[in-house]
PDB file of N, CA and C in Angstrom:
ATOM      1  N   UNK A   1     -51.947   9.104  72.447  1.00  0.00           N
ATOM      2  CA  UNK A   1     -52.315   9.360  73.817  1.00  0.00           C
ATOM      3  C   UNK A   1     -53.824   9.195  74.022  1.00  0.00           C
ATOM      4  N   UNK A   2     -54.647   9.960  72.955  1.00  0.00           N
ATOM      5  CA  UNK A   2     -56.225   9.329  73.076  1.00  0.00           C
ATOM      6  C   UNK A   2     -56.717   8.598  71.866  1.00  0.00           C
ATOM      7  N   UNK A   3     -56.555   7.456  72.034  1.00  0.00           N
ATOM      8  CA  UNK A   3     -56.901   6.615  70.679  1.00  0.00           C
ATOM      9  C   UNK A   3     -58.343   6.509  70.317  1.00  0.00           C
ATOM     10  N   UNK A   4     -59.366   7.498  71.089  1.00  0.00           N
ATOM     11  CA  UNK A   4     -60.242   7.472  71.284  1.00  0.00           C
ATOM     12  C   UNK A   4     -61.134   7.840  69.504  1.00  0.00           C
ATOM     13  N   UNK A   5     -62.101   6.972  69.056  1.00  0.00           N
ATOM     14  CA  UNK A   5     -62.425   7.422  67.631  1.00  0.00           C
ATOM     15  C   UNK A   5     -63.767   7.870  68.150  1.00  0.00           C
ATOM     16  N   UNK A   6     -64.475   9.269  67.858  1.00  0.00           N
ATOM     17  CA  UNK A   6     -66.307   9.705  67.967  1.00  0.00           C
ATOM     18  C   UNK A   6     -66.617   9.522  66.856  1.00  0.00           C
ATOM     19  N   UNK A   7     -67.933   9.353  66.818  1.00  0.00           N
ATOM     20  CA  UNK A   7     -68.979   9.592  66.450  1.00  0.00           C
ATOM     21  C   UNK A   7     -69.424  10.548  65.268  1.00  0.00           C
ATOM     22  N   UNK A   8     -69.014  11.805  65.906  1.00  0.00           N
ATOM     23  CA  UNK A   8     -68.968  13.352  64.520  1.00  0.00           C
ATOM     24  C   UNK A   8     -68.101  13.376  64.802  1.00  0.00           C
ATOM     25  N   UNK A   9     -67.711  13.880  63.677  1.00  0.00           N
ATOM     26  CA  UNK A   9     -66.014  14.820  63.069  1.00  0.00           C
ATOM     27  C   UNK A   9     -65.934  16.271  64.105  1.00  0.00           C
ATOM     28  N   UNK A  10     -65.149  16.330  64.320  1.00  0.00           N
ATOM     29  CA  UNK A  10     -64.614  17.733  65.098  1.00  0.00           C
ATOM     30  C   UNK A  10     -63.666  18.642  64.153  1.00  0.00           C
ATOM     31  N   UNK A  11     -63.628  19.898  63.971  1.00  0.00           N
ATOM     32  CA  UNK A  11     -63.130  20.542  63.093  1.00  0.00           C
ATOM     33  C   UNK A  11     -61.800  20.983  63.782  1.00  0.00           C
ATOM     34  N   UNK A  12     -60.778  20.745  63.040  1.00  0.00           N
ATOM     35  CA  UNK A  12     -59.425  21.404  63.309  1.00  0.00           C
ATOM     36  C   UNK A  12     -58.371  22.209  62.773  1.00  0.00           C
ATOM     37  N   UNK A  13     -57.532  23.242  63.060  1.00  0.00           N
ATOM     38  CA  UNK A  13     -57.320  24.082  62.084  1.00  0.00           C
ATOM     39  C   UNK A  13     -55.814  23.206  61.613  1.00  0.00           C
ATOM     40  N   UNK A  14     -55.568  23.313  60.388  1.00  0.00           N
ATOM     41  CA  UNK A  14     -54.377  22.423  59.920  1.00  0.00           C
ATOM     42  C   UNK A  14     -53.699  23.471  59.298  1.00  0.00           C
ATOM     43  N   UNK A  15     -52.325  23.487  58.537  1.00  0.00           N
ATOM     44  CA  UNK A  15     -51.297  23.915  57.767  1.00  0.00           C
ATOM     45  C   UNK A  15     -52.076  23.773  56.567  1.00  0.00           C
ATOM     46  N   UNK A  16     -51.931  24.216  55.061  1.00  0.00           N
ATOM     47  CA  UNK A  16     -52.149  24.167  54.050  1.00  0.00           C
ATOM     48  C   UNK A  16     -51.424  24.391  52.475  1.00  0.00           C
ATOM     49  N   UNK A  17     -50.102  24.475  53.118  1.00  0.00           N
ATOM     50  CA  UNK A  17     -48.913  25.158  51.758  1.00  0.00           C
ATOM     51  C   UNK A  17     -48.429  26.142  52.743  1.00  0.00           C
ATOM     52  N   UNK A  18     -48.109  27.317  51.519  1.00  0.00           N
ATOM     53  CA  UNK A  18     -47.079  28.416  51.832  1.00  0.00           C
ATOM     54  C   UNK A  18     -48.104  29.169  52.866  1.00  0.00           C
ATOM     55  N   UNK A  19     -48.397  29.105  54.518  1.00  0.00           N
ATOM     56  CA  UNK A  19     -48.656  30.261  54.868  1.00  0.00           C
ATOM     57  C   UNK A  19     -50.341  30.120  54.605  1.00  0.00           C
ATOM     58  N   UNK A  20     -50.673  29.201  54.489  1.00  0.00           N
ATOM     59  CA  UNK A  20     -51.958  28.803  54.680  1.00  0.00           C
ATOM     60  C   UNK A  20     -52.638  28.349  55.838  1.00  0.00           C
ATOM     61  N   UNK A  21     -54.021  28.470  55.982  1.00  0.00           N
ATOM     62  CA  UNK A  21     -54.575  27.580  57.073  1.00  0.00           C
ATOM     63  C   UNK A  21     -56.160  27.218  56.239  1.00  0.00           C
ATOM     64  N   UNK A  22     -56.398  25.816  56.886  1.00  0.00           N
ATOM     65  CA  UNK A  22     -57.136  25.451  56.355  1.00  0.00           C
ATOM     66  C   UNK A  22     -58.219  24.431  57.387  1.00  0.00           C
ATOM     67  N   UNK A  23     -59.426  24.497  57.329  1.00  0.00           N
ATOM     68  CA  UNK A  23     -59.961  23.592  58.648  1.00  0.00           C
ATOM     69  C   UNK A  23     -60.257  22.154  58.019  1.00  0.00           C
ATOM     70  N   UNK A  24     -59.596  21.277  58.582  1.00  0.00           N
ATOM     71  CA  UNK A  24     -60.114  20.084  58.612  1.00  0.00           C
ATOM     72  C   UNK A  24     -60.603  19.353  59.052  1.00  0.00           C
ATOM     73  N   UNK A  25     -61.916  18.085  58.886  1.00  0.00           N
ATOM     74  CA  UNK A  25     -62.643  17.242  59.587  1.00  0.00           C
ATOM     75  C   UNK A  25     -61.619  16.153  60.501  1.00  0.00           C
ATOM     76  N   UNK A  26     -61.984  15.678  61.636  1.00  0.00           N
ATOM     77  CA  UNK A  26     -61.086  15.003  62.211  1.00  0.00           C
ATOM     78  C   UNK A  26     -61.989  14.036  63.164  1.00  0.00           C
ATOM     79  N   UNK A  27     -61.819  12.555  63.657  1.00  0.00           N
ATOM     80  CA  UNK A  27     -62.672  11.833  63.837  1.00  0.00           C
ATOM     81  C   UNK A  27     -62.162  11.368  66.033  1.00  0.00           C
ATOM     82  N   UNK A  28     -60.988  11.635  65.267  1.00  0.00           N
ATOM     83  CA  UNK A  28     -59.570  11.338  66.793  1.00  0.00           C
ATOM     84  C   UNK A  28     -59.565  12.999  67.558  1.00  0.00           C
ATOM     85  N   UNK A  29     -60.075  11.970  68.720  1.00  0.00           N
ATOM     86  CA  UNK A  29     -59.955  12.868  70.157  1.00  0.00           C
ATOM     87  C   UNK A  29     -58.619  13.787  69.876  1.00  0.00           C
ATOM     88  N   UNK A  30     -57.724  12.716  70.136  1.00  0.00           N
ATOM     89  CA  UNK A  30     -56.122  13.261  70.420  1.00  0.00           C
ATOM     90  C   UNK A  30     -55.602  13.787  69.394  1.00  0.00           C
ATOM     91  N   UNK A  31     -56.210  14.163  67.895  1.00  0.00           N
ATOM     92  CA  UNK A  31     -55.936  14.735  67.079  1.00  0.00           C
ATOM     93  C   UNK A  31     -56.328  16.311  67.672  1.00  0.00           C
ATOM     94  N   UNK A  32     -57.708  16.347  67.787  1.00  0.00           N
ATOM     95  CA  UNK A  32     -58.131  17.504  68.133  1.00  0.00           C
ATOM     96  C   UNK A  32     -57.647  18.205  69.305  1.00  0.00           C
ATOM     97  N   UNK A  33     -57.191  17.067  69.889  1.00  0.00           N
ATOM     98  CA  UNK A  33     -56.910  18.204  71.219  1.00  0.00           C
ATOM     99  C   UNK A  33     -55.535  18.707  71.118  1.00  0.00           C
ATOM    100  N   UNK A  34     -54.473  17.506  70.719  1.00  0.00           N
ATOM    101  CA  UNK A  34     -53.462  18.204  69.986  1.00  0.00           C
ATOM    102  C   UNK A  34     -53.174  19.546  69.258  1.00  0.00           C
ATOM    103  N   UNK A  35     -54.399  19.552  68.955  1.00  0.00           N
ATOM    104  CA  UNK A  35     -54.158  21.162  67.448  1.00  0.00           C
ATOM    105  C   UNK A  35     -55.436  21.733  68.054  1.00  0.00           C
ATOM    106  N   UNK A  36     -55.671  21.557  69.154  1.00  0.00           N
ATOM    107  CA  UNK A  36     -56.714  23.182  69.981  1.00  0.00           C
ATOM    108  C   UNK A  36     -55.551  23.602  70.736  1.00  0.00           C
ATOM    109  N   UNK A  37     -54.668  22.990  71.720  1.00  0.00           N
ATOM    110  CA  UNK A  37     -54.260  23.398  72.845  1.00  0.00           C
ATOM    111  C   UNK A  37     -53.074  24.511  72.318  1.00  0.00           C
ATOM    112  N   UNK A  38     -52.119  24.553  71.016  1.00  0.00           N
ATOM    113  CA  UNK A  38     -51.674  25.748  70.918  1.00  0.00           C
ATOM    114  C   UNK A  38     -52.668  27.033  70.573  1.00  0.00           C
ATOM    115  N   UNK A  39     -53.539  26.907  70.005  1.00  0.00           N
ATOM    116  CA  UNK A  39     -54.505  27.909  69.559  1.00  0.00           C
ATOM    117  C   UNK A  39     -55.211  28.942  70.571  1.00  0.00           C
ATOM    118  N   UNK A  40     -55.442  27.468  71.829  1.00  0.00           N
ATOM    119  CA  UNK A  40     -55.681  28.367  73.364  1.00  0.00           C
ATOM    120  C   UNK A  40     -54.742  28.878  73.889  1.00  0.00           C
ATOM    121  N   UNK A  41     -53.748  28.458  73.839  1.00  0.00           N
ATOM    122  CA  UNK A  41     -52.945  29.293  74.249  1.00  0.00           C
ATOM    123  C   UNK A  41     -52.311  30.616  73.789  1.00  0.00           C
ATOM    124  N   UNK A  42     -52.266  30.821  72.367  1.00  0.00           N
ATOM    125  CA  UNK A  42     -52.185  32.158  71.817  1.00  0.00           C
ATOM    126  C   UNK A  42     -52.857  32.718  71.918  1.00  0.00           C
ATOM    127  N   UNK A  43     -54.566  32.452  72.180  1.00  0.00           N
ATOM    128  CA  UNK A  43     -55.709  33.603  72.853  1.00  0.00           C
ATOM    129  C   UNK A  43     -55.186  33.776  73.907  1.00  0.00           C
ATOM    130  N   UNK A  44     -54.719  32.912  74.849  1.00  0.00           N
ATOM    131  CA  UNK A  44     -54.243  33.370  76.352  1.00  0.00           C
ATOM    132  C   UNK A  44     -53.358  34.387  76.296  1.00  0.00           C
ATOM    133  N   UNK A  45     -52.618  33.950  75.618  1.00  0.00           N
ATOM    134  CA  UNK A  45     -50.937  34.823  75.563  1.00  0.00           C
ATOM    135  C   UNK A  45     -51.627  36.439  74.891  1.00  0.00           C
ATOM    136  N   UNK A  46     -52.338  36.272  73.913  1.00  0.00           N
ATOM    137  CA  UNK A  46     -53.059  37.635  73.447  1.00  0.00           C
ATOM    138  C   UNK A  46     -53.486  38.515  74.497  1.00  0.00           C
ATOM    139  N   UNK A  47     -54.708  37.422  75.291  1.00  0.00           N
ATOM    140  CA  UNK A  47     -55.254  38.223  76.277  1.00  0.00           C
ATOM    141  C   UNK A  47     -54.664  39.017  77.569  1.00  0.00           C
ATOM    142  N   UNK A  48     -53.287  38.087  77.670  1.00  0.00           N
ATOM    143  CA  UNK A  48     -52.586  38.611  78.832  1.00  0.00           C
ATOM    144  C   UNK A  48     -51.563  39.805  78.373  1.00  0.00           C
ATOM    145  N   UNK A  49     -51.327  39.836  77.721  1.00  0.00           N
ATOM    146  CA  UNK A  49     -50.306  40.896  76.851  1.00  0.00           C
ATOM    147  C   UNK A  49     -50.866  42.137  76.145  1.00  0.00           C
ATOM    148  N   UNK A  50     -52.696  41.607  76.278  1.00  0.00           N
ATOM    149  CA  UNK A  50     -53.587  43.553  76.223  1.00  0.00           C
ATOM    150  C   UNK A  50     -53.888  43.706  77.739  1.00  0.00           C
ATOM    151  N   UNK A  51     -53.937  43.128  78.330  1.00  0.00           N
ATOM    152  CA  UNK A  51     -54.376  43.244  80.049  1.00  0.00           C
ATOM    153  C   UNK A  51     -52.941  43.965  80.583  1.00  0.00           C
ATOM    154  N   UNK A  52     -51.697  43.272  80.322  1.00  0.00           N
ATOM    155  CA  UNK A  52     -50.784  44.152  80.601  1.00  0.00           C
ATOM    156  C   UNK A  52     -50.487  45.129  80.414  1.00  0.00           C
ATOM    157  N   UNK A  53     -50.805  45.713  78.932  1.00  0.00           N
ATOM    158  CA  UNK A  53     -50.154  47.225  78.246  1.00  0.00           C
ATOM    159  C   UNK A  53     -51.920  47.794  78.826  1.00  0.00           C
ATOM    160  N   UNK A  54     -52.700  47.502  79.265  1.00  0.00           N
ATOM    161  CA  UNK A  54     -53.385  48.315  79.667  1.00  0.00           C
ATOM    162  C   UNK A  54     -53.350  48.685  81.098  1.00  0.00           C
ATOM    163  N   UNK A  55     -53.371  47.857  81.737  1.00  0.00           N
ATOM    164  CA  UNK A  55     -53.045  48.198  83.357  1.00  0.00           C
ATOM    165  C   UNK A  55     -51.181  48.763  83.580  1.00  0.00           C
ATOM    166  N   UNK A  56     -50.535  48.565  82.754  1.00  0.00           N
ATOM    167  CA  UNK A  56     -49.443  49.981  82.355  1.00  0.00           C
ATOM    168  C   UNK A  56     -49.774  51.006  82.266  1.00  0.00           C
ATOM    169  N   UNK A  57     -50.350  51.319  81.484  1.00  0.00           N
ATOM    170  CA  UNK A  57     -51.136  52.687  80.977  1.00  0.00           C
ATOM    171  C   UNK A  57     -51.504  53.484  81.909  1.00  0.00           C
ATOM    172  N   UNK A  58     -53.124  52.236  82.437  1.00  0.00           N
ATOM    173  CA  UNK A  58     -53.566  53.188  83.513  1.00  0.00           C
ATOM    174  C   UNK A  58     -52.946  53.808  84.744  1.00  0.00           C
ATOM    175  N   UNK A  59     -51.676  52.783  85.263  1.00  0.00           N
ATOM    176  CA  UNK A  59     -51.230  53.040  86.362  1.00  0.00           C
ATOM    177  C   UNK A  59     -50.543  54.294  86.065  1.00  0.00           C
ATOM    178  N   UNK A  60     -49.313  54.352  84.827  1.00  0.00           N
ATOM    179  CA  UNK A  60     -48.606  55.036  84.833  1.00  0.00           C
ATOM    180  C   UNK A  60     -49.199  57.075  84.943  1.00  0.00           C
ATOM    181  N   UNK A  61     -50.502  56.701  84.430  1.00  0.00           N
ATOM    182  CA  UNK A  61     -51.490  57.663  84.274  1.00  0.00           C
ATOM    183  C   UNK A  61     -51.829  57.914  85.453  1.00  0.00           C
ATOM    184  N   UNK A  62     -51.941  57.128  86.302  1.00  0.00           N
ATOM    185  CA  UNK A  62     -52.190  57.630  87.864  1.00  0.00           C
ATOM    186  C   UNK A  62     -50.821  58.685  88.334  1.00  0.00           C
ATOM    187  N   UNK A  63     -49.962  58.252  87.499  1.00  0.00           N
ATOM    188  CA  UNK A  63     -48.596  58.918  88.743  1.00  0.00           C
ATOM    189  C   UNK A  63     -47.932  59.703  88.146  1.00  0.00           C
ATOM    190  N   UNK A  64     -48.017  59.838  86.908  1.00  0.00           N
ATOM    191  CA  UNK A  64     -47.451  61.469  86.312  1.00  0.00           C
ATOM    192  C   UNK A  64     -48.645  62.396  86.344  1.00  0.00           C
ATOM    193  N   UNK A  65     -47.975  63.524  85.837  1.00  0.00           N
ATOM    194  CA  UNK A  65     -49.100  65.257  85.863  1.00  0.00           C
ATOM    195  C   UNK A  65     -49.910  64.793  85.059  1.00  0.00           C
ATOM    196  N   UNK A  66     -51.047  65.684  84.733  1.00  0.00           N
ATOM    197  CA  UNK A  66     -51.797  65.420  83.819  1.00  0.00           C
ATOM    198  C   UNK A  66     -51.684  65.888  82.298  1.00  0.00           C
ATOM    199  N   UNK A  67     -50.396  66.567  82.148  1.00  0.00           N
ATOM    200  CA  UNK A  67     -49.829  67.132  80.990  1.00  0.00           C
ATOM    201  C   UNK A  67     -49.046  65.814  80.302  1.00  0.00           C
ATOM    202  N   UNK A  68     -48.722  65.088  80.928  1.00  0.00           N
ATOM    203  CA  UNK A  68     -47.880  63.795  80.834  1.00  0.00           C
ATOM    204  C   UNK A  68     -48.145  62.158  80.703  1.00  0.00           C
ATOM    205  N   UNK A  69     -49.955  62.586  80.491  1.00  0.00           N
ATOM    206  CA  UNK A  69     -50.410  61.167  80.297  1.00  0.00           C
ATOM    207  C   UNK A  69     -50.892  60.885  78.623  1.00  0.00           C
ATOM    208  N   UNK A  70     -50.555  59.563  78.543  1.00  0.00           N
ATOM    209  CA  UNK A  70     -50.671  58.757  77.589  1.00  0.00           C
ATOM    210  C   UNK A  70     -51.680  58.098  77.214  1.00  0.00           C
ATOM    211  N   UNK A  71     -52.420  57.939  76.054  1.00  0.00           N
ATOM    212  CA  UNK A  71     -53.414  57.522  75.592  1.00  0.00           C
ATOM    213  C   UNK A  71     -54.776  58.020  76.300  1.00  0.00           C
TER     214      UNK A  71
END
């Protein structure tokens, strides 16, 4: 999709055996962007899934007694 070759190497995180990770040099655009775009997205998915259990929290903390709140 980007046959595009740079200049410097761009670092990418690869597989390595059993349960490994390992960073490798990479020269192809479409290599790299290939093997960033799940990585952003598990920060996303991270970030949205502490934003949720926290704005849970707080709300639920708004609306019970105060004998009855959590964290």
């Amino acid at each position: 999709m980007l046959p595009f070759n740079l200049r410097m190497r761009l670092p990418t995180i690869t597989k390595a055996g059993v349960g490994g990770l390992r960073i490798a040099m990479t020269r192809s655009l479409g290599a790299f962007v290939g093997r960033a775009i799940p990585v952003v997205g598990v920060v996303l998915l991270s970030k949205d899934a502490i934003l949720i259990m926290r704005n849970t929290v707080v709300s639920y903390n708004r609306i019970v007694k105060p004998e009855d709140r959590v964290l």
